[in-house]
Protein backbone atom coordinates (compact mmCIF):
# COMPACT_ATOMS: atom_id res chain seq x y z
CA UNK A 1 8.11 0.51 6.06
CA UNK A 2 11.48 0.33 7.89
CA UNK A 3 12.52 3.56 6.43
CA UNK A 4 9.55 5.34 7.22
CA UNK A 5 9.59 4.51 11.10
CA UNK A 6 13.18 5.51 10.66
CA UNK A 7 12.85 8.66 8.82
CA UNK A 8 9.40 9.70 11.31
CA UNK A 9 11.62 8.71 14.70
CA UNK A 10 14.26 10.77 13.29
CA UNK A 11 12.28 13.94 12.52
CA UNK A 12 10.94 13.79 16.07
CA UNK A 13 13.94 13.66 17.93
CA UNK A 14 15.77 15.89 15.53
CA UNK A 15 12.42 18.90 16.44
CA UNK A 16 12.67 17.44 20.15
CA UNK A 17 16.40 18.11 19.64
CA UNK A 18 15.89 21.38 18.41
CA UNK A 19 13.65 22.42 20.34
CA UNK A 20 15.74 22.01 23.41
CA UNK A 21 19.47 22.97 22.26
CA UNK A 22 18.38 26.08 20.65
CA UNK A 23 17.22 27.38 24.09
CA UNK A 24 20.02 25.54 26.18
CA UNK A 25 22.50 27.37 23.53
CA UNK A 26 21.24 30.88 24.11
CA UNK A 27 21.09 30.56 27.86
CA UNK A 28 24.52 29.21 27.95
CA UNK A 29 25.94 32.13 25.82
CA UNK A 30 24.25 34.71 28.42
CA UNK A 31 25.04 32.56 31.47
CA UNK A 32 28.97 33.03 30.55
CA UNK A 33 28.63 36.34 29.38
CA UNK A 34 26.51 37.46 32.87
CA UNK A 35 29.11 35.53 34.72
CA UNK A 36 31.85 37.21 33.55
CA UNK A 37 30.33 40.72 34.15
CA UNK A 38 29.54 39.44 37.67
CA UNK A 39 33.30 38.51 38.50
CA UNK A 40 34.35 41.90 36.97
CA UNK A 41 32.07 43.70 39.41
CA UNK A 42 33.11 41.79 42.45
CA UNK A 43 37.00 42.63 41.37
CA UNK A 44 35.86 46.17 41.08
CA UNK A 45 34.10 46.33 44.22
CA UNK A 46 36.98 44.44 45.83
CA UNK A 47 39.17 47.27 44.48
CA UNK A 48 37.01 50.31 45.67
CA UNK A 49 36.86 49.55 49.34
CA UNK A 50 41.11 49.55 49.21
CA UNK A 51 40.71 53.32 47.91
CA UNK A 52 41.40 56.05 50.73
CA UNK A 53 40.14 59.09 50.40
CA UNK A 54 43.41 60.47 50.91
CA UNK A 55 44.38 59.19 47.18
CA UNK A 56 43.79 62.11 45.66
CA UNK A 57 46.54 64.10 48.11
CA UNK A 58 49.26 61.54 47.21
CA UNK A 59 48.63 58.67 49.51
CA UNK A 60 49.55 55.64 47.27
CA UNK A 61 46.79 53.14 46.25
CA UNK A 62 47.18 49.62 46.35
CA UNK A 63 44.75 47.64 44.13
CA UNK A 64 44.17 43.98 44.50
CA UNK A 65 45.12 41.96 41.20
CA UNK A 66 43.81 42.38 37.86
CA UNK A 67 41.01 39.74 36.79
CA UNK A 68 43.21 37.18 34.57
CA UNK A 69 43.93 38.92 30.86
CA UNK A 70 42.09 41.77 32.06
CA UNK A 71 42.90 45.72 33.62
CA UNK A 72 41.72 47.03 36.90
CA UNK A 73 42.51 50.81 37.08
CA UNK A 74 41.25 53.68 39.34
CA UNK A 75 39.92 56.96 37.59
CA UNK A 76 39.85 60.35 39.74
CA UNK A 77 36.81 63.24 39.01
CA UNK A 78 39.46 64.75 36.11
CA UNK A 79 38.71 61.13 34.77
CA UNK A 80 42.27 60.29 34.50
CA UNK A 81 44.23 57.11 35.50
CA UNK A 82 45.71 57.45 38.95
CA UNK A 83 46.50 53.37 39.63
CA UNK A 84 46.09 50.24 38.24
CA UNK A 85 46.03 49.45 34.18
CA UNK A 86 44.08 50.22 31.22
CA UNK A 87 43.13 53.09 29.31
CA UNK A 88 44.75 56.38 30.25
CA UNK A 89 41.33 58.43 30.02
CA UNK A 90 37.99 57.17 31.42
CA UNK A 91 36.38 55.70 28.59
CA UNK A 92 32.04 55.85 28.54
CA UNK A 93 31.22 52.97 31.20
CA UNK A 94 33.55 55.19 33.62
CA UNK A 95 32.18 58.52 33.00
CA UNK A 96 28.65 57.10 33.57
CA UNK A 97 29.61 55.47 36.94
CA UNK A 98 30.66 58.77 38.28
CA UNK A 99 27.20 59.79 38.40
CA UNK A 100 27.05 57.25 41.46
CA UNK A 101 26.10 53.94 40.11
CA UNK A 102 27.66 50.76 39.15
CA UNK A 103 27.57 50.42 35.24
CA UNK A 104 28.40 46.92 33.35
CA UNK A 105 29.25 47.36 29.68
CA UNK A 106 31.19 47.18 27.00
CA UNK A 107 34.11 49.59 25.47
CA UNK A 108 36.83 48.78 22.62
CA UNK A 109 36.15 44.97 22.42
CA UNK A 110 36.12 44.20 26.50
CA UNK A 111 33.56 43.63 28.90
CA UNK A 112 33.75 46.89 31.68
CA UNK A 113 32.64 46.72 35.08
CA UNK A 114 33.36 50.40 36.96
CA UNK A 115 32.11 51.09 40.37
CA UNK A 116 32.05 54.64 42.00
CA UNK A 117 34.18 55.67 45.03
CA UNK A 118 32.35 57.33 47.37
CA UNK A 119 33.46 59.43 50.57
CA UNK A 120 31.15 62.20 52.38
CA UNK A 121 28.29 61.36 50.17
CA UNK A 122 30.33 62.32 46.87
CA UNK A 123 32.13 60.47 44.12
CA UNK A 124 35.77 60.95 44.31
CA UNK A 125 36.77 58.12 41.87
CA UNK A 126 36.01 54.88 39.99
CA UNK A 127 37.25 51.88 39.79
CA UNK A 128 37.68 50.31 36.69
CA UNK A 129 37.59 46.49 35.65
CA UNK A 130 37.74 44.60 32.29
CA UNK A 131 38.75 41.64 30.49
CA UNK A 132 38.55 40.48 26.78
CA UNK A 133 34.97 39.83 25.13
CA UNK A 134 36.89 37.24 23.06
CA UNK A 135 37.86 35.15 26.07
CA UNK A 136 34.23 34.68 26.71
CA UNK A 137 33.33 34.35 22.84
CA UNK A 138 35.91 31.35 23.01
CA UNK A 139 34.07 29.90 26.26
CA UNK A 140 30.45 30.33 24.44
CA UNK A 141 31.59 28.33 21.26
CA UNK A 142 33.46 25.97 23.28
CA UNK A 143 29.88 25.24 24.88
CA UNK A 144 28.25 24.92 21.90
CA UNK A 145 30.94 22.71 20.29
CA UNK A 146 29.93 19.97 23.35
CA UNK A 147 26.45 20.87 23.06
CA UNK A 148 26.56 20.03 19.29
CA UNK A 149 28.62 16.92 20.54
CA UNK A 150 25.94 15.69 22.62
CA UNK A 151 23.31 16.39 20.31
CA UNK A 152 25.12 14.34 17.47
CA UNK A 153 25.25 11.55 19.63
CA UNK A 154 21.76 12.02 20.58
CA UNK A 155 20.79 12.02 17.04
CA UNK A 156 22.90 8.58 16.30
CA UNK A 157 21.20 7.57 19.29
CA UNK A 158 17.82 7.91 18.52
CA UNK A 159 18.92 6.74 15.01
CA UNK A 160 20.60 2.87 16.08
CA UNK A 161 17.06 2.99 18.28
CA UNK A 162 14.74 3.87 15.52
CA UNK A 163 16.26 1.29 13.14
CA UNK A 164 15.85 -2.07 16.16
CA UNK A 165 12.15 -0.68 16.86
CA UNK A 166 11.55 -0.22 12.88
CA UNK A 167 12.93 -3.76 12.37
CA UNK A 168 10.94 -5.16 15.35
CA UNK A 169 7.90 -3.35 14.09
CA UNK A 170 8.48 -4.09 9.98
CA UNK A 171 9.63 -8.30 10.54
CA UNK A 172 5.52 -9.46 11.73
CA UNK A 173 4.42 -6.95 8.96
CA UNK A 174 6.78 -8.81 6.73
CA UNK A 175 6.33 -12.17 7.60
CA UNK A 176 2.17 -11.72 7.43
CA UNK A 177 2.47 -10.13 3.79
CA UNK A 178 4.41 -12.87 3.21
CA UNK A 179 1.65 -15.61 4.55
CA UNK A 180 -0.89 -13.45 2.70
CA UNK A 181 1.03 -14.01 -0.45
CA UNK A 182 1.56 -17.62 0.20
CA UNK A 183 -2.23 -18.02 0.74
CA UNK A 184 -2.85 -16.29 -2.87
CA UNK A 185 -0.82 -18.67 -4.42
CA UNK A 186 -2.74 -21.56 -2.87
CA UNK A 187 -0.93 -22.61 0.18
CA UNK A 188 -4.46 -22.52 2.72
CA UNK A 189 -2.32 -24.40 5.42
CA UNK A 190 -0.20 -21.12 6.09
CA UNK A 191 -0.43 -19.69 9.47
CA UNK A 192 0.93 -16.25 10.53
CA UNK A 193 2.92 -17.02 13.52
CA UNK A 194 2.70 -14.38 17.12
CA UNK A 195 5.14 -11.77 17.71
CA UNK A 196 6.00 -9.30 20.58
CA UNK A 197 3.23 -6.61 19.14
CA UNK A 198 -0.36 -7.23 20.47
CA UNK A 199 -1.83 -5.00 17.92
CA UNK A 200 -0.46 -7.34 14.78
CA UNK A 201 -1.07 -10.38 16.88
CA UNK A 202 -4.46 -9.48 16.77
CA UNK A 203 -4.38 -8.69 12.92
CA UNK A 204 -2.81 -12.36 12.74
CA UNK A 205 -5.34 -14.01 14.44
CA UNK A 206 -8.40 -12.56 12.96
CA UNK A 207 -6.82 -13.34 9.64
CA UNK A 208 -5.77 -16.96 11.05
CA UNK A 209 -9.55 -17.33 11.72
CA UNK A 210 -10.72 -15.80 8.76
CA UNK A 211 -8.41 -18.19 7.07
CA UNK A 212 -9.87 -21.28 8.73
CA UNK A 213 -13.33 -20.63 8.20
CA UNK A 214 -12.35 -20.05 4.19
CA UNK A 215 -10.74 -23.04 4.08
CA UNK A 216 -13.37 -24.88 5.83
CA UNK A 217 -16.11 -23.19 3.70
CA UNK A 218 -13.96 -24.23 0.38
CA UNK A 219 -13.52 -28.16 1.75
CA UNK A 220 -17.12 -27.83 2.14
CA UNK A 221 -17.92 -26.67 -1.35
CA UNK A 222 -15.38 -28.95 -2.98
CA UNK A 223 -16.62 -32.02 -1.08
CA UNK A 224 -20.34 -31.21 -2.06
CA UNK A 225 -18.84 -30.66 -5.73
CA UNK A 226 -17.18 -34.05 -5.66
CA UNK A 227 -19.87 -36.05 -4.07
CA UNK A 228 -22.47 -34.68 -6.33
CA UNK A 229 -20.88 -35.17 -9.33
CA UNK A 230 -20.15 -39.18 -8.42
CA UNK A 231 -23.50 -39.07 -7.37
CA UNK A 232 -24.81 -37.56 -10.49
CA UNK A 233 -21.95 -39.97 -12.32
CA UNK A 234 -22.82 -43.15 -11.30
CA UNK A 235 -26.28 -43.40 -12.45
CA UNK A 236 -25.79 -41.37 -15.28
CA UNK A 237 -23.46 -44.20 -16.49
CA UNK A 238 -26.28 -46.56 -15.86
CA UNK A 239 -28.72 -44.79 -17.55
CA UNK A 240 -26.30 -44.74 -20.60
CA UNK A 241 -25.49 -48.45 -20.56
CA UNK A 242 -29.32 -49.10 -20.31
CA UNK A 243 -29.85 -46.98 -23.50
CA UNK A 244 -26.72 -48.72 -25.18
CA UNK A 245 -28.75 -51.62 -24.76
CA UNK A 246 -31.79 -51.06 -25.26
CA UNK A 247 -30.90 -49.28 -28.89
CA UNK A 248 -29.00 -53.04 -29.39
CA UNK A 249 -31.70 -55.21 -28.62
CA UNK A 250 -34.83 -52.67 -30.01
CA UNK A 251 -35.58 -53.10 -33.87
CA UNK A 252 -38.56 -50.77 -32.91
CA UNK A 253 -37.50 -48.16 -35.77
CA UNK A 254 -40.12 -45.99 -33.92
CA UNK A 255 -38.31 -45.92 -30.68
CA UNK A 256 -34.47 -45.59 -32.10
CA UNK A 257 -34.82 -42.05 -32.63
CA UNK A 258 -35.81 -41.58 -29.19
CA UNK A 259 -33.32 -43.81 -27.75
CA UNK A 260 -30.70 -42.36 -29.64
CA UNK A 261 -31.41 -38.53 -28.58
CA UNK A 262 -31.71 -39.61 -25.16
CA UNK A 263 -28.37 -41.40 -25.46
CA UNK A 264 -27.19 -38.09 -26.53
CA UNK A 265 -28.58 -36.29 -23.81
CA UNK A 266 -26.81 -38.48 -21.55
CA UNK A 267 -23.81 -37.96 -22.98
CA UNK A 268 -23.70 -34.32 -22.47
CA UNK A 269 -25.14 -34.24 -18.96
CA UNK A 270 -21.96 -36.62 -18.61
CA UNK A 271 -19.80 -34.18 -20.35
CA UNK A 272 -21.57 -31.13 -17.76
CA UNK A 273 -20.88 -32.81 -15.03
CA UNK A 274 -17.41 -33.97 -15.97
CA UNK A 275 -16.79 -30.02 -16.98
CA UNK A 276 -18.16 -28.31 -13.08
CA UNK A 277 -16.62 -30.42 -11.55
CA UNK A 278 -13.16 -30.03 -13.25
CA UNK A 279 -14.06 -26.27 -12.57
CA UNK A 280 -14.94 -26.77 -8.83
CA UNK A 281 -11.23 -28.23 -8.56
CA UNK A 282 -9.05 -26.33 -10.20
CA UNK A 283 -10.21 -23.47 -13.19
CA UNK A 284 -6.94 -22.69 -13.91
CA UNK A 285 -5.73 -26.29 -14.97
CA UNK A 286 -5.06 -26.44 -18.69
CA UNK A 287 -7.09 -29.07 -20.42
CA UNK A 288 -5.95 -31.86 -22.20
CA UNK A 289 -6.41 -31.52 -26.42
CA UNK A 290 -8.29 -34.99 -26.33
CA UNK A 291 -11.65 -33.62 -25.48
CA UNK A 292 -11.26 -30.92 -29.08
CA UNK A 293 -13.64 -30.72 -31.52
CA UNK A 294 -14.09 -29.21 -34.84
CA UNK A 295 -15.79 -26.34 -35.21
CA UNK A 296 -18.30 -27.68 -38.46
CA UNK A 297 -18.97 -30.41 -35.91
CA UNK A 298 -19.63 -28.39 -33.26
CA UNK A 299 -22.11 -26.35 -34.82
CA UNK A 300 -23.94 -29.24 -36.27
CA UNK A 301 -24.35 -30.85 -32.76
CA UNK A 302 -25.43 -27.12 -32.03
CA UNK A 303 -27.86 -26.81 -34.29
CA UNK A 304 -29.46 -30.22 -33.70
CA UNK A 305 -29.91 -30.04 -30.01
CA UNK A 306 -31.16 -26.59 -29.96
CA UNK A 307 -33.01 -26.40 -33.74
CA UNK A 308 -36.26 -28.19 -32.38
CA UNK A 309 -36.37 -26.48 -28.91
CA UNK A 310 -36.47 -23.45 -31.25
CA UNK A 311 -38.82 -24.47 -33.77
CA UNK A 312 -41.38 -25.89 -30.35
CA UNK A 313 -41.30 -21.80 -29.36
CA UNK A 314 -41.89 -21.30 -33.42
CA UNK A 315 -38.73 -19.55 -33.56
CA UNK A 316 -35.91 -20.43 -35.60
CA UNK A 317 -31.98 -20.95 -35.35
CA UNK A 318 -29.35 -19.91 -37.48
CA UNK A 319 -25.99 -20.96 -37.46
CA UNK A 320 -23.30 -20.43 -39.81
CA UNK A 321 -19.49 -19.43 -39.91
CA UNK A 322 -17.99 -16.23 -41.40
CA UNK A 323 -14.85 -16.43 -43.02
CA UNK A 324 -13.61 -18.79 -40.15
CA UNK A 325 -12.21 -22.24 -41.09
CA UNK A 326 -14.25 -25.30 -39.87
CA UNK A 327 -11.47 -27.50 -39.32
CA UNK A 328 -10.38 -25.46 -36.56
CA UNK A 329 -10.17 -26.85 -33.12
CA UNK A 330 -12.31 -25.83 -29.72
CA UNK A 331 -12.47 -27.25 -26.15
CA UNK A 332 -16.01 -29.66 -26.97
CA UNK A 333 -17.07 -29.65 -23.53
CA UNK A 334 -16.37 -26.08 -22.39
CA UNK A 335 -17.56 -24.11 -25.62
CA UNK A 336 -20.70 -26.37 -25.55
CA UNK A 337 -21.70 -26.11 -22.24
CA UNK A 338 -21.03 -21.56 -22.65
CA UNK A 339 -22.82 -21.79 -25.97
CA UNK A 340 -25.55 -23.85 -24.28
CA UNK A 341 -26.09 -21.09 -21.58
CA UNK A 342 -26.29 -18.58 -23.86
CA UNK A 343 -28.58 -20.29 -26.69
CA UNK A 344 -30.72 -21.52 -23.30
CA UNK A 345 -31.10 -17.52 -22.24
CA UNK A 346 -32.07 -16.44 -25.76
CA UNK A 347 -34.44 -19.00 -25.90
CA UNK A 348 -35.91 -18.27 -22.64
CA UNK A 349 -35.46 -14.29 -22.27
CA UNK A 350 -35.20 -13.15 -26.05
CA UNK A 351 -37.24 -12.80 -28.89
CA UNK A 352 -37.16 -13.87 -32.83
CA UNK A 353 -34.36 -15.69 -34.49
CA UNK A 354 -31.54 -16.57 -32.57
CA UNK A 355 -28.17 -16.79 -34.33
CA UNK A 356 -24.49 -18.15 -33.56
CA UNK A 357 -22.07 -16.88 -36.10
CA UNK A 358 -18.07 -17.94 -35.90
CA UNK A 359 -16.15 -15.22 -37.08
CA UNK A 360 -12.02 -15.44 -37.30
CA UNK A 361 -9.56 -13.55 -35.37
CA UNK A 362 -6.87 -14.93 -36.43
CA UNK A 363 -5.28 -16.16 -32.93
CA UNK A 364 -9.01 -17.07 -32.03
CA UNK A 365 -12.66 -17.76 -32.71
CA UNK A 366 -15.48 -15.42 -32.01
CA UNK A 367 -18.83 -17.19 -31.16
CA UNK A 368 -21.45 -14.28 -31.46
CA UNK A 369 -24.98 -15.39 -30.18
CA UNK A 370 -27.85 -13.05 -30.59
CA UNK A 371 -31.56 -12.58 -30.91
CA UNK A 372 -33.75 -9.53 -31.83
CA UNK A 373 -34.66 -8.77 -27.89
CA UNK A 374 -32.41 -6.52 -25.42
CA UNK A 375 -30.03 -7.33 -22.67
CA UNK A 376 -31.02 -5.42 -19.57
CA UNK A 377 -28.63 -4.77 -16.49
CA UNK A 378 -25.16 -3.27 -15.94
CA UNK A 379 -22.82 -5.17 -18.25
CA UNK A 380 -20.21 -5.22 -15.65
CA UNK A 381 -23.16 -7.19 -12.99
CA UNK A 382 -24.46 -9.68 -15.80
CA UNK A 383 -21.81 -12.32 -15.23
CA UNK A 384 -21.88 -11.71 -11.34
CA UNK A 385 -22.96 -14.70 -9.14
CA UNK A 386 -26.22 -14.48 -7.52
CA UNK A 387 -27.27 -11.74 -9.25
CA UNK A 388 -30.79 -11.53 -11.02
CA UNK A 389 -32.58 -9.41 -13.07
CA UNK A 390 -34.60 -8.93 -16.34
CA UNK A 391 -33.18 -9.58 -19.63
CA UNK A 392 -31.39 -12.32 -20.30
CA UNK A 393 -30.83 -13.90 -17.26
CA UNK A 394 -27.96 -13.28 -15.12
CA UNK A 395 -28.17 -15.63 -12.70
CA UNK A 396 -25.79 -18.73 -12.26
CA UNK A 397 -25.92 -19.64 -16.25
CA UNK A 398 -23.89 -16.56 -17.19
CA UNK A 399 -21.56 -16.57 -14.10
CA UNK A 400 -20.69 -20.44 -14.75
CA UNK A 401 -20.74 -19.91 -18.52
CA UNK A 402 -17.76 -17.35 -17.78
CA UNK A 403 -15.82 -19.26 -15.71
CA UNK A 404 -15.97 -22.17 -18.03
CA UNK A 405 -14.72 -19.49 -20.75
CA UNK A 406 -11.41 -18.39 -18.41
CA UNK A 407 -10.78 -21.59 -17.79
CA UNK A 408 -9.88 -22.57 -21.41
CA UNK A 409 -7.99 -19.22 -21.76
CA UNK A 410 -11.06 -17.43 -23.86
CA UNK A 411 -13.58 -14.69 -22.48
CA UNK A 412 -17.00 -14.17 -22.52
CA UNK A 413 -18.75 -10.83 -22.96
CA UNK A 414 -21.74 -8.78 -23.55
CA UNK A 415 -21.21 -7.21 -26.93
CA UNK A 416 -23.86 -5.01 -28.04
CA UNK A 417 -27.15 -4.38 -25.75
CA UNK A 418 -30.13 -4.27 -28.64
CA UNK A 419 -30.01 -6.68 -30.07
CA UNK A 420 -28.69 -8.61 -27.36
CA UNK A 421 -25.26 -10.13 -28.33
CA UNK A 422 -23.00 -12.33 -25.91
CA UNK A 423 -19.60 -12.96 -27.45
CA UNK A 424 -17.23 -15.74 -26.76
CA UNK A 425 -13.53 -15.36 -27.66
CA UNK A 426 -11.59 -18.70 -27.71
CA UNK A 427 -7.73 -19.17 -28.33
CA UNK A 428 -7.25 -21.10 -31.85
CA UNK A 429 -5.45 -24.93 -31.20
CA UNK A 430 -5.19 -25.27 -34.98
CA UNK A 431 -5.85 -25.01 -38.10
CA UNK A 432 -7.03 -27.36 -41.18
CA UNK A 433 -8.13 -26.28 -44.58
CA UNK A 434 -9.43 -23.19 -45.52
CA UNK A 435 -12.81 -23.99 -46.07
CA UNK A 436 -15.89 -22.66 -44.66
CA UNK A 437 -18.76 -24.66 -42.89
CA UNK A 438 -22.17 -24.17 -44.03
CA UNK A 439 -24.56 -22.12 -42.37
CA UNK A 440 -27.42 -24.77 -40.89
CA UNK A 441 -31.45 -23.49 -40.57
């Protein structure tokens, strides 16, 4: 930015610059030129009222001096020199004057000035006056030599000026893009501090406000995250120890199925809430290995969770791996809680079997889910917050369910539109044997 101010100060002063020598230049070259042809008339004229009229019958003539470097001569009618110096003959600017008027010209390289002589209303000489052209040429370009002087030192001028203002106006520029980058990279207690320029002062403060009310809008959010979640926590962990026991002390081999799904449901509502609200904090925080699971185990939780909700809609639920080793490690909660939303909208929005297929890409899994209905909506608006519309549901469950996929480095996308296909792509941890899980219906 400094340069620019520089380089736009610069090109005005340099046109203002322009603009103004250019003129001053020619009027000083016709000032000296004019004044020179002024003092050569006023030495001819000075000369011409010493003339007699007698001249011409011998009477001498005294002429005053000569201008300096010039010739001041007196010409009769024959147009020949009878005083003073220069050329012998009466060059053109003399032979016009004797038709009775002063004439200011040039002849041979010098500047003439001849006046006539007049006596009984006739012209009975002229008087001649010139000096070198190149005297004044010297003058002119000694004029312009200071007048390119002063305009160099205007131009460094305006220069040493343009560079203080750029640097006055560039530093609160500078330091705010340097807040704003301090804010992207977390720092929400940055302020950009005043300066001398009311215009940025008021950028700073409306971003100083903005800034507040974001950061009291995100303590809000992350405080109702955080309470919820012990809320949800702590009797969450009471229902589970209730269930522990009541599976311990129950021989009721009618009720222990019961008791142990809902036991299991706990569990992952634990896991859920465990997972937003490691989300709400910090997405970008890399997740310990300890939660991993296997991906054979993963799809057999899968498939028993999901296989009756299925079967209660008299659909079914196919799940199966393809050419993708089952050993391999995923994130348990994450991928559960994305391959929940999805299975959860093809349940709800879609139509016929529903299918999760792990393919291998060799530096990660592909989780394809599917069902024989059609995703409706712009791809590119499906995984936006807030936003509804037919389908299969792109409300919060989608927007969460990617989030929860960047999070663990993986990504989560719409894949094909009929049938509807969601993919998730998640970086491989690691690798066992070779072999393949089996598909589950």
């Amino acid at each position: 930015m400094r340069q620019r101010v520089v380089r736009v100060a610069l090109t005005a002063a340099l046109v203002a610059v322009v603009l103004l020598a250019v003129p001053l230049a020619l009027a000083i070259r016709s000032s000296l030129y004019a004044g020179q042809r002024d003092t050569l008339e006023r030495a001819a004229l000075a000369a011409a009222v010493r003339v007699s009229p007698d001249y011409a019958t011998g009477d001498p003539v005294e002429l005053p001096r000569a201008p300096t470097g010039g010739h001041l001569g007196l010409y009769d009618p024959q147009q020949a020199k009878r005083a003073g110096s220069g050329p012998g003959m009466a060059d053109a600017p003399v032979r016009r004057a004797f038709d009775g008027e002063v004439v200011r010209g040039q002849s041979g390289g010098d500047l003439v000035a001849a006046v006539p002589v007049s006596h009984a209303e006739r012209v009975i000489g002229v008087v001649r006056a010139s000096s070198p052209a190149d005297a004044v040429r010297d003058r002119v370009l000694a004029a312009w030599g200071v007048l390119l002087g002063v305009t160099v030192v205007a131009l460094t001028i305006a220069v040493l000026v343009a560079r203080r203002q750029a640097r006055a106006l560039a530093a609160p520029l500078e330091d705010l893009s340097r807040h704003c980058r301090a804010v992207a990279e977390g720092d929400l207690n940055a302020r950009a501090a005043p300066s001398s320029i009311a215009e940025i002062d008021q950028v700073a403060r409306t971003h100083n406000a903005m800034l507040r009310s974001l950061s009291e809008l995100l303590r809000r959010e992350r405080d109702f995250a955080t309470n919820a979640s012990h809320q949800l926590r702590t009797p969450l962990t009471g229902l589970q120890l209730t269930l522990e026991a009541g599976l311990a002390q129950d021989d009721d081999a009618r009720l222990r199925p019961a008791l142990t799904e809902a036991l299991d449901t706990t569990h992952r509502l634990h896991q859920t809430v465990e997972e937003v609200l490691r989300l709400s904090r910090s997405p970008d925080r890399p997740r310990p290995a300890a939660g991993d699971i296997a991906v054979a185990h993963l799809l057999l939780e899968t498939r028993e969770h999901w296989h009756g909700l299925f079967a209660a809609d008299g659909r079914r639920l196919e799940c199966g791996t393809h050419d993708a080793p089952a050993d391999v490690l995923v994130p348990s909660g994450p991928v559960s809680e994305v391959l929940g939303v999805l299975l959860d909208n093809a349940r709800v929005h879609g139509r016929g079997t529903a299918r999760l297929v792990v393919r291998d890409l060799n530096d990660a899994l592909a989780f394809d889910v599917s069902d024989e209905g059609a995703a409706e909506g712009e791809p590119a608006q499906l995984f936006d917050r807030g936003h509804t519309g037919g389908g299969h549901g792109t409300g919060i469950g989608l927007a969460l369910a990617s989030e929860l996929a960047h999070s663990i480095g993986g990504r989560l996308s719409l894949t094909r539109r009929a049938p509807a296909t969601f993919t998730l792509l998640v970086p491989v941890r690691g690798a066992g044997s070779e072999g393949n899980a089996p598909a589950c219906r």
